[in-house]
Protein backbone atom coordinates (compact mmCIF):
# COMPACT_ATOMS: atom_id res chain seq x y z
CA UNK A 1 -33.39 22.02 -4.11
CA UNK A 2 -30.01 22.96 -2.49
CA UNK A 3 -26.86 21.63 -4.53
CA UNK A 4 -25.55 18.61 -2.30
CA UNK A 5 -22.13 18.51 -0.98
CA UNK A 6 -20.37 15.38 1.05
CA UNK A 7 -17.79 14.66 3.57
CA UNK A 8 -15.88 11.19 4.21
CA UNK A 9 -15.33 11.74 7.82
CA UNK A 10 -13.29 9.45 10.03
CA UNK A 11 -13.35 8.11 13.56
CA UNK A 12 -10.72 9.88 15.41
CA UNK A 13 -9.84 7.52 18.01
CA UNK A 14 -10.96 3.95 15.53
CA UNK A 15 -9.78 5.42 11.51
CA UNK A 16 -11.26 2.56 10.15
CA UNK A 17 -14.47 3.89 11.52
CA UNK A 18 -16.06 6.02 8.35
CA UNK A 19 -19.32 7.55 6.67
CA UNK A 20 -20.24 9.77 4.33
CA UNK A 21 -22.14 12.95 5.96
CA UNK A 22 -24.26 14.48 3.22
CA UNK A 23 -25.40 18.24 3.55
CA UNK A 24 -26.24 21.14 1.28
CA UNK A 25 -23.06 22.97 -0.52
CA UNK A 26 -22.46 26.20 2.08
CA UNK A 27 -23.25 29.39 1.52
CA UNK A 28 -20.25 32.01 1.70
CA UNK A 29 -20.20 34.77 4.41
CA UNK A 30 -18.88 38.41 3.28
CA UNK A 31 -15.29 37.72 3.00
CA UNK A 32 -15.40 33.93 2.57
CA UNK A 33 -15.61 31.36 -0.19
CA UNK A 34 -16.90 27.92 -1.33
CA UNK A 35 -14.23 25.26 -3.48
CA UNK A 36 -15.11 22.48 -4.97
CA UNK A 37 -12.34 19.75 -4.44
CA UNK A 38 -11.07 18.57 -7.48
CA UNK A 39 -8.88 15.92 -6.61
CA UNK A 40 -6.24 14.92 -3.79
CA UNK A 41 -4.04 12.11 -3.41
CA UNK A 42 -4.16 9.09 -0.55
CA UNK A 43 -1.20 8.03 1.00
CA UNK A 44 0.12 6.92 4.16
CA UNK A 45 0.70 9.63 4.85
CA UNK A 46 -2.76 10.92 5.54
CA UNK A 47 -2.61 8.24 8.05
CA UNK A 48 0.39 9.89 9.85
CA UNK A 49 -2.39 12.90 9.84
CA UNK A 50 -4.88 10.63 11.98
CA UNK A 51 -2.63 9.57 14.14
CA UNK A 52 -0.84 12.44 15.45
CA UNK A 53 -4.03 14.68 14.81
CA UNK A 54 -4.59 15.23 18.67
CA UNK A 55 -1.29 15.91 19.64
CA UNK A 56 -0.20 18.20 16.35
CA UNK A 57 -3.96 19.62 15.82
CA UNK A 58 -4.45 17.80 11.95
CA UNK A 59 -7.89 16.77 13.54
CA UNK A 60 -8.84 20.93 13.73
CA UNK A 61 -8.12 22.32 10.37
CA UNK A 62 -11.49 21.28 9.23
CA UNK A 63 -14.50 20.74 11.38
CA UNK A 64 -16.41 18.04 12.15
CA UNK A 65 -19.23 16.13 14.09
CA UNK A 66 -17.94 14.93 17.72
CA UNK A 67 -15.62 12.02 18.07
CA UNK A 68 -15.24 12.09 14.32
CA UNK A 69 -12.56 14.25 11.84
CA UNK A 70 -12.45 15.20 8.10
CA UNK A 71 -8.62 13.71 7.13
CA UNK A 72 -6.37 16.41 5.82
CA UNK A 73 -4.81 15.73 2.31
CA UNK A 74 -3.17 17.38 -0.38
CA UNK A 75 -4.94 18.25 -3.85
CA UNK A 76 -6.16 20.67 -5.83
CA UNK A 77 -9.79 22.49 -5.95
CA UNK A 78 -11.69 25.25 -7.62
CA UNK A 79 -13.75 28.26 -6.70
CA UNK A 80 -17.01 27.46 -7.02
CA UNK A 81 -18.62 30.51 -5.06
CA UNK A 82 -16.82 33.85 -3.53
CA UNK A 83 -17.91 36.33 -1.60
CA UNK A 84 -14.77 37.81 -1.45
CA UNK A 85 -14.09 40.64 -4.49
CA UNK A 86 -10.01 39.13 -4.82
CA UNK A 87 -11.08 35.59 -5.84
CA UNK A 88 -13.73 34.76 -8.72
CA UNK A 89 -15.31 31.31 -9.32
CA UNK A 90 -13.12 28.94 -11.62
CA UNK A 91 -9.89 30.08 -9.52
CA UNK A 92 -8.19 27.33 -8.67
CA UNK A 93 -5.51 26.58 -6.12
CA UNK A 94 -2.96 23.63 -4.85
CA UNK A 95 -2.86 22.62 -0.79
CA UNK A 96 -5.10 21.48 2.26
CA UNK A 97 -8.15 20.05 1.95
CA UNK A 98 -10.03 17.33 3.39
CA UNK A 99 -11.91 14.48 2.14
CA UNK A 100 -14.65 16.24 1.06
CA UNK A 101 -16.59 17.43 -2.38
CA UNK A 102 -16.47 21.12 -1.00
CA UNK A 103 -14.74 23.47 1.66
CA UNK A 104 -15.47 26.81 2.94
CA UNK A 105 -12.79 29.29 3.80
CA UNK A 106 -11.62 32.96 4.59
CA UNK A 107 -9.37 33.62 2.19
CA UNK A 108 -6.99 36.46 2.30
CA UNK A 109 -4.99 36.51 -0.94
CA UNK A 110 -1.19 36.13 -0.76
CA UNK A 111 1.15 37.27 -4.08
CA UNK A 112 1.21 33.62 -5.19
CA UNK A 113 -2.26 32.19 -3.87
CA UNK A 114 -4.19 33.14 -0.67
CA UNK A 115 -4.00 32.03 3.57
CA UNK A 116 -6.92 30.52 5.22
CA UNK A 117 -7.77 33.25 7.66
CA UNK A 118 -10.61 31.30 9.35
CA UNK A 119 -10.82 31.82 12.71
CA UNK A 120 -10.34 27.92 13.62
CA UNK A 121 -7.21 27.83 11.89
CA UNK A 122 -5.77 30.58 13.40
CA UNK A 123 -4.09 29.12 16.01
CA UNK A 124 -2.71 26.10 14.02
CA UNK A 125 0.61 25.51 12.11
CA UNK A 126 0.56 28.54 9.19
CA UNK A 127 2.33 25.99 6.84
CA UNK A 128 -0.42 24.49 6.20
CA UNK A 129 -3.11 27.47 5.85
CA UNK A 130 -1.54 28.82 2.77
CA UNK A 131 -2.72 27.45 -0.69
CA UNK A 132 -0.95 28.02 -4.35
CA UNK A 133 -2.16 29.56 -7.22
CA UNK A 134 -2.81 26.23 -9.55
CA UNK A 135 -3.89 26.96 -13.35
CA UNK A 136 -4.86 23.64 -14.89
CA UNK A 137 -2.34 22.04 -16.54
CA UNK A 138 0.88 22.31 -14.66
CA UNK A 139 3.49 19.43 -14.87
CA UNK A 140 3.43 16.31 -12.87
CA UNK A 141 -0.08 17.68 -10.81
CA UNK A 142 -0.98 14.19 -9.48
CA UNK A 143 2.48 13.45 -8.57
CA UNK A 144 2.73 16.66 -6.63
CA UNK A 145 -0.33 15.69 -4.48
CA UNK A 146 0.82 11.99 -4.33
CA UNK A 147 4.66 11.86 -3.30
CA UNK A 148 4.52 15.01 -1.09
CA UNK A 149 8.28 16.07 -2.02
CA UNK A 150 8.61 18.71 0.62
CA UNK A 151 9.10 16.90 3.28
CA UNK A 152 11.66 14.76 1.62
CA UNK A 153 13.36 18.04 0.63
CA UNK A 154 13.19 19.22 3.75
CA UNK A 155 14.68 16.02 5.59
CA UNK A 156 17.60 16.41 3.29
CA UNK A 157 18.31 19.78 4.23
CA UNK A 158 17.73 19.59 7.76
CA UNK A 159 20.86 16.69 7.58
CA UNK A 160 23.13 18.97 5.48
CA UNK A 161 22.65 21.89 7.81
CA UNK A 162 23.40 19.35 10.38
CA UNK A 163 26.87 17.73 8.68
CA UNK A 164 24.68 14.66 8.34
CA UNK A 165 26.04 14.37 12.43
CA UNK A 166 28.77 12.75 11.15
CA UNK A 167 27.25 9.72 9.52
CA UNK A 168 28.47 7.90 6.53
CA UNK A 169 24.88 6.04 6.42
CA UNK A 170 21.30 7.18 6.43
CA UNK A 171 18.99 4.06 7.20
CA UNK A 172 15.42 4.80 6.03
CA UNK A 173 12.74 2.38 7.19
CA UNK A 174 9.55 1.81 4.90
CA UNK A 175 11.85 2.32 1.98
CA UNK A 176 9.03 1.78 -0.24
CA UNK A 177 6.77 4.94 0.86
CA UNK A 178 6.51 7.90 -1.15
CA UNK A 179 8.58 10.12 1.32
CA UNK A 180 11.13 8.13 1.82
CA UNK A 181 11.75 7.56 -2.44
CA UNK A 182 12.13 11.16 -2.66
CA UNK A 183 14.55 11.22 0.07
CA UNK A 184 16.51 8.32 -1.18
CA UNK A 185 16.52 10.02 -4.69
CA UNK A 186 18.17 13.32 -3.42
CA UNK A 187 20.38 11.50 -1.15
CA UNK A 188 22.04 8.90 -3.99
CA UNK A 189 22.19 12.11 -5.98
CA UNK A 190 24.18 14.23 -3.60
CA UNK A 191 26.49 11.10 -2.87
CA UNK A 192 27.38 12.54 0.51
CA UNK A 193 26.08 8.87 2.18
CA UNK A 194 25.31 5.56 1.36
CA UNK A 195 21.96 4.94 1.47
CA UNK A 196 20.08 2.08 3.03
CA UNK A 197 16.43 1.34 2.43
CA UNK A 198 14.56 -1.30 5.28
CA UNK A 199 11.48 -2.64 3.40
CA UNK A 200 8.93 -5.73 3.54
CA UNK A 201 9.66 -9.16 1.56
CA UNK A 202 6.31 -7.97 -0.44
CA UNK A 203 8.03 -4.47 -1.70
CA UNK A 204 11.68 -5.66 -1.40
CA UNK A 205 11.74 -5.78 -5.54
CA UNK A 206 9.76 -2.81 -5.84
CA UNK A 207 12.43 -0.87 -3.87
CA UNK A 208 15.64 -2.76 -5.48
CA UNK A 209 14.37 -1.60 -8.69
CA UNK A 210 14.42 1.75 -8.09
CA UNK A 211 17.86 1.91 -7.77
CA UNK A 212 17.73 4.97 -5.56
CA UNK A 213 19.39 2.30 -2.43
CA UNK A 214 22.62 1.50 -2.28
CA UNK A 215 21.70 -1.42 -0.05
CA UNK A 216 17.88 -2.81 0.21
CA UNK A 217 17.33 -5.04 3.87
CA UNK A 218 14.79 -6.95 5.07
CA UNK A 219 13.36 -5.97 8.37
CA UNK A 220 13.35 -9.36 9.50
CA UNK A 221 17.86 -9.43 8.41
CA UNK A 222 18.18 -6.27 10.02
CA UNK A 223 20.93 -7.16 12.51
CA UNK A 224 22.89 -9.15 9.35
CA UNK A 225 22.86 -6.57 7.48
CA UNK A 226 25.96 -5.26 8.15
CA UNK A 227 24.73 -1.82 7.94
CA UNK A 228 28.07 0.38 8.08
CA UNK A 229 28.06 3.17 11.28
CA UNK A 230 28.42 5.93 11.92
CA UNK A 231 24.88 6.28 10.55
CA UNK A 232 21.53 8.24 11.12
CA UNK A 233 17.61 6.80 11.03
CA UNK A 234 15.21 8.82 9.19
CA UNK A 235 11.98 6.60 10.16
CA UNK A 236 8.61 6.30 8.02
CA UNK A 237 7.44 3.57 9.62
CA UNK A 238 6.46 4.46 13.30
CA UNK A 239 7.08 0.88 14.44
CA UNK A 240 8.16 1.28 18.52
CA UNK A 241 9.56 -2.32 17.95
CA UNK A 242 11.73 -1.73 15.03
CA UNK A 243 13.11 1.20 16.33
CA UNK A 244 14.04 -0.34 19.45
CA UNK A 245 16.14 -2.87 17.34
CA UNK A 246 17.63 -0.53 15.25
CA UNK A 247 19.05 1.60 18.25
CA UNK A 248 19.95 -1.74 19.75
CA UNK A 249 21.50 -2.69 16.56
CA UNK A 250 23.81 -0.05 15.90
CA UNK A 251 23.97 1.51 19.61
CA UNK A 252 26.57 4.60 19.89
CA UNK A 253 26.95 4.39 15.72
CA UNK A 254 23.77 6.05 15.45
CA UNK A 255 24.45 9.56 15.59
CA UNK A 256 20.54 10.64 15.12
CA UNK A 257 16.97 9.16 14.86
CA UNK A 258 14.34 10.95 13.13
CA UNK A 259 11.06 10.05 13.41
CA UNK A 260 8.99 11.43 10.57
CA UNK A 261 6.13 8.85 9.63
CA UNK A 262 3.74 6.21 11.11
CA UNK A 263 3.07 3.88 8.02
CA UNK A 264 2.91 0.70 10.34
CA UNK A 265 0.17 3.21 12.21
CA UNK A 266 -1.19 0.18 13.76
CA UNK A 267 2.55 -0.52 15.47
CA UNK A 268 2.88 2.50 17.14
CA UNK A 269 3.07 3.13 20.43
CA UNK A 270 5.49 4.21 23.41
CA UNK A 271 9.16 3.17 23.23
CA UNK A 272 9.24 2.05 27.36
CA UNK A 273 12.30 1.52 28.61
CA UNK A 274 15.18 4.23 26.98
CA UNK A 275 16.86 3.04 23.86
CA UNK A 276 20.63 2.82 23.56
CA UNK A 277 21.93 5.64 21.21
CA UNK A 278 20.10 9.12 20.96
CA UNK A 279 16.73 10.15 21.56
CA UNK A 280 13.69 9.69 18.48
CA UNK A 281 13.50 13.33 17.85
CA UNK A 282 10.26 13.60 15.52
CA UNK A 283 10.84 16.07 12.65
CA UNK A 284 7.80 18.43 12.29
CA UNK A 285 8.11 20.10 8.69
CA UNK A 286 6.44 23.27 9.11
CA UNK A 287 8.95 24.22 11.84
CA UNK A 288 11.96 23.47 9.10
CA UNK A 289 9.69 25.29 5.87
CA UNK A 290 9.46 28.87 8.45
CA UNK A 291 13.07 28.48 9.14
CA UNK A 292 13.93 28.18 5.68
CA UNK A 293 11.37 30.56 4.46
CA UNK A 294 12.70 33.22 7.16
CA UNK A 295 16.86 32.19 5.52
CA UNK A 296 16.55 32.19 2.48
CA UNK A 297 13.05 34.02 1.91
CA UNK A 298 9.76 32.85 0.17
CA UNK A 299 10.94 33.18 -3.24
CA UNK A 300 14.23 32.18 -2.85
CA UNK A 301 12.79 28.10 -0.82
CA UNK A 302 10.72 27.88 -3.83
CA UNK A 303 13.18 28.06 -6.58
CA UNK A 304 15.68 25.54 -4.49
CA UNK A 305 12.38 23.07 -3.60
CA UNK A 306 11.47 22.91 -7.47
CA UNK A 307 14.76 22.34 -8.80
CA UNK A 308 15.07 19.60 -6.81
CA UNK A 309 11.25 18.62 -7.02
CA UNK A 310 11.26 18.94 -10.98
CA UNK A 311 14.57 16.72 -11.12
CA UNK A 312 13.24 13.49 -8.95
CA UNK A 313 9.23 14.18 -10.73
CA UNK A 314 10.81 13.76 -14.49
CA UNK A 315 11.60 10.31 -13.25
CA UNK A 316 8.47 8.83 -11.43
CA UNK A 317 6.82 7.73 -14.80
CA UNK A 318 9.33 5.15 -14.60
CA UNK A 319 7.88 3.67 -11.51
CA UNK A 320 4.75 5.03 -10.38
CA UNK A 321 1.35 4.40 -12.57
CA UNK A 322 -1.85 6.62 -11.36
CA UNK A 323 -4.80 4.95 -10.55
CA UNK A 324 -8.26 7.19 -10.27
CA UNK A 325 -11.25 6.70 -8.15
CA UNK A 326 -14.35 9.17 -8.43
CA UNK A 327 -17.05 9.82 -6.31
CA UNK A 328 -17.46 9.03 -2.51
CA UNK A 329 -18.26 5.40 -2.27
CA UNK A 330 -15.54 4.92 -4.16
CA UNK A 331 -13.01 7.15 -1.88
CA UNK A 332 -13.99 5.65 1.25
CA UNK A 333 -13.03 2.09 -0.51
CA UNK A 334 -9.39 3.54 -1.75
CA UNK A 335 -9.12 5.25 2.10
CA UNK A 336 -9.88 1.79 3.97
CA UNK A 337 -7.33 -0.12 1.23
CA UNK A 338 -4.96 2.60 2.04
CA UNK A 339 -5.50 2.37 6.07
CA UNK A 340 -5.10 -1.35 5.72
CA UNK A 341 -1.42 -1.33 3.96
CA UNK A 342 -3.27 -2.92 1.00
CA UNK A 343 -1.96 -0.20 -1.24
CA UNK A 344 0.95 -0.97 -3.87
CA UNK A 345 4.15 1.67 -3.60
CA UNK A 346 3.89 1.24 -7.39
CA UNK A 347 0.47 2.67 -7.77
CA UNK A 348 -0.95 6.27 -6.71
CA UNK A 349 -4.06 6.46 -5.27
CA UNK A 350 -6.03 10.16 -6.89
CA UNK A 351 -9.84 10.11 -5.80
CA UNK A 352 -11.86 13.15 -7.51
CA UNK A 353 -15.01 13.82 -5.68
């Protein structure tokens, strides 16, 4: 009997619609190779994913049966069979994978890990077709899969190459996502502006205790908050309506809106009539990681993304506490408590397949 492999695949126009497709593990092509997921983190994140996965292309990194998609998300997995003489089974790598026990690839190997040469992909954004050589046991693994620093690093670096535009405030809504914590931690640590976090009564304590805010809001207080301009939004939460106030809140003291995130996924929709202040510009990270890559070259983003990563990671014990759930039934339960906002910012949710 053929091994059995699974996929959690998701209804791309209803992500609440989900089953579990079960099929033999495949077989690897000259060239190509089998992994065997190992673990990956859900977020909200991975909703953002489902969301925009027409429009960016999230939906074709990993095929699936019509009207349905395999969810991208970040883990780690193992070589379990290779047909391709530069990888061996029991290699094991950090990156892209979907919600699956197994995933077939082209690998071509890279100095620090290998690219996904797969035809399908080839077209896509190259970000995310390059995995990292991952030997078991590196620090703060989970957290790596879980907080997704990059794009927090990136945010930050995008405003400093900008001058901040001016701003003396950055306003970041859904203060309590994963994303945005990173971003407030570099931020406060810089010092260059004060930073205010808009959050939910639920995680308003969650947040305060961080003490990565200089100021924690209410959505609801949002125009008594007497949130200082000139200022910038860097948005998690993909709320049309909450945007719209904030714009109409500050007006010409917003110098920029960035749109990064859709955690209120179920909010989301077209703004309508123009908003005072500047245009929602949505920040697309692979575009700033081959900029930075092509400035400052490979080598040299890494070392400046893990100092920083390493500094804001030796302090998440503090405030985030793992929570593990294994096998597929069991994913598909964390994935529909994640979809439905049911998910505590306190808690990181690692499914192993």
């Amino acid at each position: 009997m053929s091994a059995q492999a699974w996929d959690l695949i998701v209804g791309r126009r209803n992500l609440g619609e989900t089953r579990i497709d079960r099929h033999p593990v495949p077989t690897p092509a000259d060239g190509e190779m089998v992994l065997a997921v190992e673990s990956f983190a859900l977020t909200a994140n991975n909703v953002t994913y489902g969301m925009v996965g027409d429009q960016i292309g999230y939906w074709r990194f990993f095929p699936a049966p019509e009207g349905f998609g395999r969810l991208p998300v970040w883990g780690f997995a193992t070589v379990a069979t290779s047909a391709n003489p530069d990888f061996a089974p029991g290699d094991r790598f950090y990156g892209y994978w979907p919600m699956s026990s197994h995933v077939l690839v082209k690998p071509r190997r890279t100095k620090a890990g290998f690219v996904d040469d797969s035809a399908h992909r080839a077209d896509l954004p190259p970000t995310y077709n390059i995995y990292a050589d991952a030997p078991a046991g590196g620090p703060y693994e989970a957290e790596r899969s879980i907080v997704l620093f990059t794009t927090s690093f990136l945010i930050d670096d995008f405003l400093t190459d900008s001058d901040d535009f001016g701003a003396k405030t950055v306003l970041i809504t859904s203060a309590s996502s994963r994303t945005g914590i990173g971003l407030a931690q570099i931020l406060k640590t810089s010092g260059r502006m004060k930073v205010v976090g808009l959050t939910s009564p639920r995680n308003k304590a969650f947040v305060d205790s961080l003490g990565y805010y200089d100021q924690v809001a209410l959505y609801d207080d949002l125009e008594d908050a007497g949130i200082a301009g000139p200022a910038v939004l860097v948005d998690f939460a993909g709320d049309a309506k909450l945007i719209a106030r904030i714009h109409t809140t500050l007006g010409d003291d917003l110098k920029y809106s960035c749109l990064v995130g859709l955690t209120h996924w179920e909010d989301f929709g077209g703004q309508g009539a123009p908003l005072p202040g500047p245009e929602p510009v949505f920040f697309f990270a692979p575009d700033r990681i081959r900029k930075r890559r092509d400035d400052w070259g490979p080598e040299g983003f890494q070392q400046r993304h893990d100092a920083a990563w390493l500094a804001f990671a030796a302090d998440t014990p503090r405030w985030l506490t793992l929570e593990t759930h294994e096998g597929p039934d069991a994913i598909e339960a964390a994935y529909q408590a994640v979809l439905s906002g049911a998910a505590s910012p306190d808690r990181g949710v690692i499914c192993r397949p």
